[in-house]
Protein backbone atom coordinates (compact mmCIF):
# COMPACT_ATOMS: atom_id res chain seq x y z
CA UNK A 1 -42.14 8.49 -83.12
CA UNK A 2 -45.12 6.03 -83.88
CA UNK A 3 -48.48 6.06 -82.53
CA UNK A 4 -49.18 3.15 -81.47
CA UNK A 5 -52.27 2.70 -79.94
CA UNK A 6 -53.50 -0.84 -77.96
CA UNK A 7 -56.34 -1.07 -80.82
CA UNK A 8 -53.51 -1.63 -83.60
CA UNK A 9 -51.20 -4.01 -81.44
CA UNK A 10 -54.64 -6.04 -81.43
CA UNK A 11 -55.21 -5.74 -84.56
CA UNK A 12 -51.42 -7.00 -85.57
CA UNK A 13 -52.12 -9.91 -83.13
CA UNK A 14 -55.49 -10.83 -84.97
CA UNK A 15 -54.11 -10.53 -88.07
CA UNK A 16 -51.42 -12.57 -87.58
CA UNK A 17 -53.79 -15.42 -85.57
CA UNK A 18 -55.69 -15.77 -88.83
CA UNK A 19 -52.97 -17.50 -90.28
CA UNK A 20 -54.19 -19.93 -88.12
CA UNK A 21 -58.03 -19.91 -87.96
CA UNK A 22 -58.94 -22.93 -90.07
CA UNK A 23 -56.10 -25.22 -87.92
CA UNK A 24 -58.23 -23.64 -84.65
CA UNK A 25 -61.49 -24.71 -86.09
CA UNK A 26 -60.06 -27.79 -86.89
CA UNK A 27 -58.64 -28.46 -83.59
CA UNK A 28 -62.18 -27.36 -81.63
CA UNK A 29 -64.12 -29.25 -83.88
CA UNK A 30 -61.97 -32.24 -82.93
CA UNK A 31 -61.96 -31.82 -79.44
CA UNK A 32 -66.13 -31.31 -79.69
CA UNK A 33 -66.02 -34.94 -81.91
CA UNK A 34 -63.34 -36.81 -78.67
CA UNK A 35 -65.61 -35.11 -75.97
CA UNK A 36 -68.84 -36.08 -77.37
CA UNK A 37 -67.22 -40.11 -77.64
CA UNK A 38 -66.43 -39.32 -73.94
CA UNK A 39 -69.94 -38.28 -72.57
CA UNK A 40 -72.04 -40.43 -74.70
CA UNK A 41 -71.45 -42.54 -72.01
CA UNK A 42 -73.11 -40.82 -69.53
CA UNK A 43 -76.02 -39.69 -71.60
CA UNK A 44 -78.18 -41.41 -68.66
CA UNK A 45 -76.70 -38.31 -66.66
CA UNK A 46 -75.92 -35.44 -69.30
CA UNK A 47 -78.07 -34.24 -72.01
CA UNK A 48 -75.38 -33.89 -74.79
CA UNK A 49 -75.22 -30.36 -76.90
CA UNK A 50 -75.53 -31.14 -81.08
CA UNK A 51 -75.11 -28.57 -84.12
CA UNK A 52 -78.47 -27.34 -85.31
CA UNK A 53 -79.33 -28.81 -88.96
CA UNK A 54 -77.23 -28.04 -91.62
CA UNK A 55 -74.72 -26.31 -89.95
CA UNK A 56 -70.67 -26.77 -89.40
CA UNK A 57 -70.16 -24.37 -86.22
CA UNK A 58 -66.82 -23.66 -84.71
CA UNK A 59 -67.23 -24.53 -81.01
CA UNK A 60 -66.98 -22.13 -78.36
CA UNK A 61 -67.67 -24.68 -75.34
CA UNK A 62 -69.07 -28.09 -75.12
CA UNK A 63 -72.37 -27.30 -73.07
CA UNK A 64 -73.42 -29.81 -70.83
CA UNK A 65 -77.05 -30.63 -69.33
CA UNK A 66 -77.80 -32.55 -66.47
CA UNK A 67 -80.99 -34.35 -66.78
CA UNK A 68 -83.78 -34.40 -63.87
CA UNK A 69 -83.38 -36.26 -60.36
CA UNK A 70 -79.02 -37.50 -61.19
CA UNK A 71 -78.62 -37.70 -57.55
CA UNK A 72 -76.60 -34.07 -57.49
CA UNK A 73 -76.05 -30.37 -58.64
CA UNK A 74 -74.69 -28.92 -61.16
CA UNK A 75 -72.57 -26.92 -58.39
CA UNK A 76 -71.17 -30.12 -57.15
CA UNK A 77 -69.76 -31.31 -60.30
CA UNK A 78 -68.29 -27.93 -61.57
CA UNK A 79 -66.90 -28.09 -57.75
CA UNK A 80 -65.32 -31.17 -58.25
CA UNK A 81 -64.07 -30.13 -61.69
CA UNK A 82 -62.29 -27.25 -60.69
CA UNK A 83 -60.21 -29.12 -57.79
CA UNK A 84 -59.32 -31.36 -60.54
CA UNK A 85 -58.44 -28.48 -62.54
CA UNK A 86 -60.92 -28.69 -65.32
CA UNK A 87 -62.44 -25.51 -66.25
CA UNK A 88 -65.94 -24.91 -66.30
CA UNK A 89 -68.42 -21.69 -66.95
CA UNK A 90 -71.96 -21.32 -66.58
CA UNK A 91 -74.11 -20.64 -70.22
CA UNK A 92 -74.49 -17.24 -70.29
CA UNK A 93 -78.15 -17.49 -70.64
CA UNK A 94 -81.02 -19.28 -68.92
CA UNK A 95 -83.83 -17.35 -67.63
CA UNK A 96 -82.85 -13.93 -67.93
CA UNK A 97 -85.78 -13.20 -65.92
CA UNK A 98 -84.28 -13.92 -62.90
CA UNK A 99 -81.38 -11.79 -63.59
CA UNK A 100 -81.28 -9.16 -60.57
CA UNK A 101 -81.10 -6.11 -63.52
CA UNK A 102 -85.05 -7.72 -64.43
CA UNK A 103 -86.72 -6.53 -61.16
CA UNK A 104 -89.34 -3.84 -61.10
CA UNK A 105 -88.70 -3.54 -65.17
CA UNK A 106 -91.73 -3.96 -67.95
CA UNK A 107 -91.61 -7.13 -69.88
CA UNK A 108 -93.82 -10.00 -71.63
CA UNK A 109 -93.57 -13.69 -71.05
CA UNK A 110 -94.54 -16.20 -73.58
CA UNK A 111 -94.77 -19.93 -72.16
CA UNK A 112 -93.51 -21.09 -69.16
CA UNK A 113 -89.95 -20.57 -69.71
CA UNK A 114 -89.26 -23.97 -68.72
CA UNK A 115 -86.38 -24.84 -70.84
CA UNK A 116 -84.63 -21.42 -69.83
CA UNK A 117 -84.94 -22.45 -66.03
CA UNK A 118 -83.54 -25.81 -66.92
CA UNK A 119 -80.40 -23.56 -68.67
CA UNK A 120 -80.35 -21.58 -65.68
CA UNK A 121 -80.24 -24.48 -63.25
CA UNK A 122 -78.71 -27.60 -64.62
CA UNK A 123 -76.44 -26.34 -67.95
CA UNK A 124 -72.34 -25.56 -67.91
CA UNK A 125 -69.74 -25.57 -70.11
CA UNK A 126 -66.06 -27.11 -71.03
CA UNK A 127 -63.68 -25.74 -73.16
CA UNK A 128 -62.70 -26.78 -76.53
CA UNK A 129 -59.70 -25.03 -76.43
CA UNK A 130 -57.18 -26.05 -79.85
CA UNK A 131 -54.40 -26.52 -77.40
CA UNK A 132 -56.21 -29.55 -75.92
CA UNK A 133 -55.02 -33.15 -76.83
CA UNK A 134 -56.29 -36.37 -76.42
CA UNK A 135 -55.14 -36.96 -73.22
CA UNK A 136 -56.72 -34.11 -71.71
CA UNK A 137 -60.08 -34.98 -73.36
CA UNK A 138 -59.51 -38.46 -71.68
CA UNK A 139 -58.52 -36.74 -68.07
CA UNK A 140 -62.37 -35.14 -68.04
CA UNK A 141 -63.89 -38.90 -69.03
CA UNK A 142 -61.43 -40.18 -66.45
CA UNK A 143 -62.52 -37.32 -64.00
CA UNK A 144 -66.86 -38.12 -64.59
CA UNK A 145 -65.97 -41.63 -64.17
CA UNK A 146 -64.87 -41.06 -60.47
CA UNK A 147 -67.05 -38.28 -59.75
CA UNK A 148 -69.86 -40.44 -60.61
CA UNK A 149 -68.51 -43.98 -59.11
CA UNK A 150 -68.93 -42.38 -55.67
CA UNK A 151 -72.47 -41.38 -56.41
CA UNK A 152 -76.24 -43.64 -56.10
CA UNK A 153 -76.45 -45.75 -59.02
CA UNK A 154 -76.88 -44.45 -62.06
């Protein structure tokens, strides 16, 4: 018989995906590009990601700020999101320091960690998934517009 082991059906699946790894870069690129047109207008609200200098990166996520005193949480919109079936995660960062695993443990601190906390407290994540279209790129701009219509002024 054959011996096959979980560890060489994955490999057989990722070598057969990267047959297609320059059309999925393509495609999450793309979708990066139509989201960015989508929340530039709301930059009064988000603080939009961008590629460091000289770079060309293959998006995992399109991270999303929101800047100080928008009129609500980051938990509301992700709420919202979800019942309208648009995925969202949190960054997988922020200020580990207030990760549970950090208390009673040894550690240095350099600066005030303010940009972490803002991570921690205002920053999520949609997907850039290649099997997104248009369309669903313009469901999420569709989706801000009427989260935010029934919201203060902007």
């Amino acid at each position: 018989g054959y011996n096959l082991k979980i560890t060489d059906m994955q490999a057989a699946v990722g070598l057969a995906q990267m047959d297609h790894l320059e059309d999925f870069i393509a495609a999450r690129r793309r979708n990066f590009d139509l989201l960015t047109q989508v929340f530039r207008e709301f930059e009064d609200v988000f603080i939009l990601p961008e590629a460091t200098p000289n770079s060309e990166p293959s998006w995992f996520g399109y991270p999303l700020t929101l800047r100080e005193n928008v009129g609500f949480q980051r938990e509301e919109l992700t709420q919202y999101f979800d019942e309208m079936k648009i995925g969202t995660r949190l960054l997988f960062g922020g200020n580990l320091l207030r990760q549970p695993y950090m208390k009673g443990r040894n550690y240095r601190v350099v600066g005030d960690l303010t940009n972490a906390d803002i991570v921690t407290e205002r920053t999520f994540w949609i997907g850039v998934f290649p099997g997104l279209d248009a369309s669903h790129i313009e469901y999420v701009g569709d989706t801000v517009r009427a989260f935010l219509a029934n919201r203060p002024s902007r």
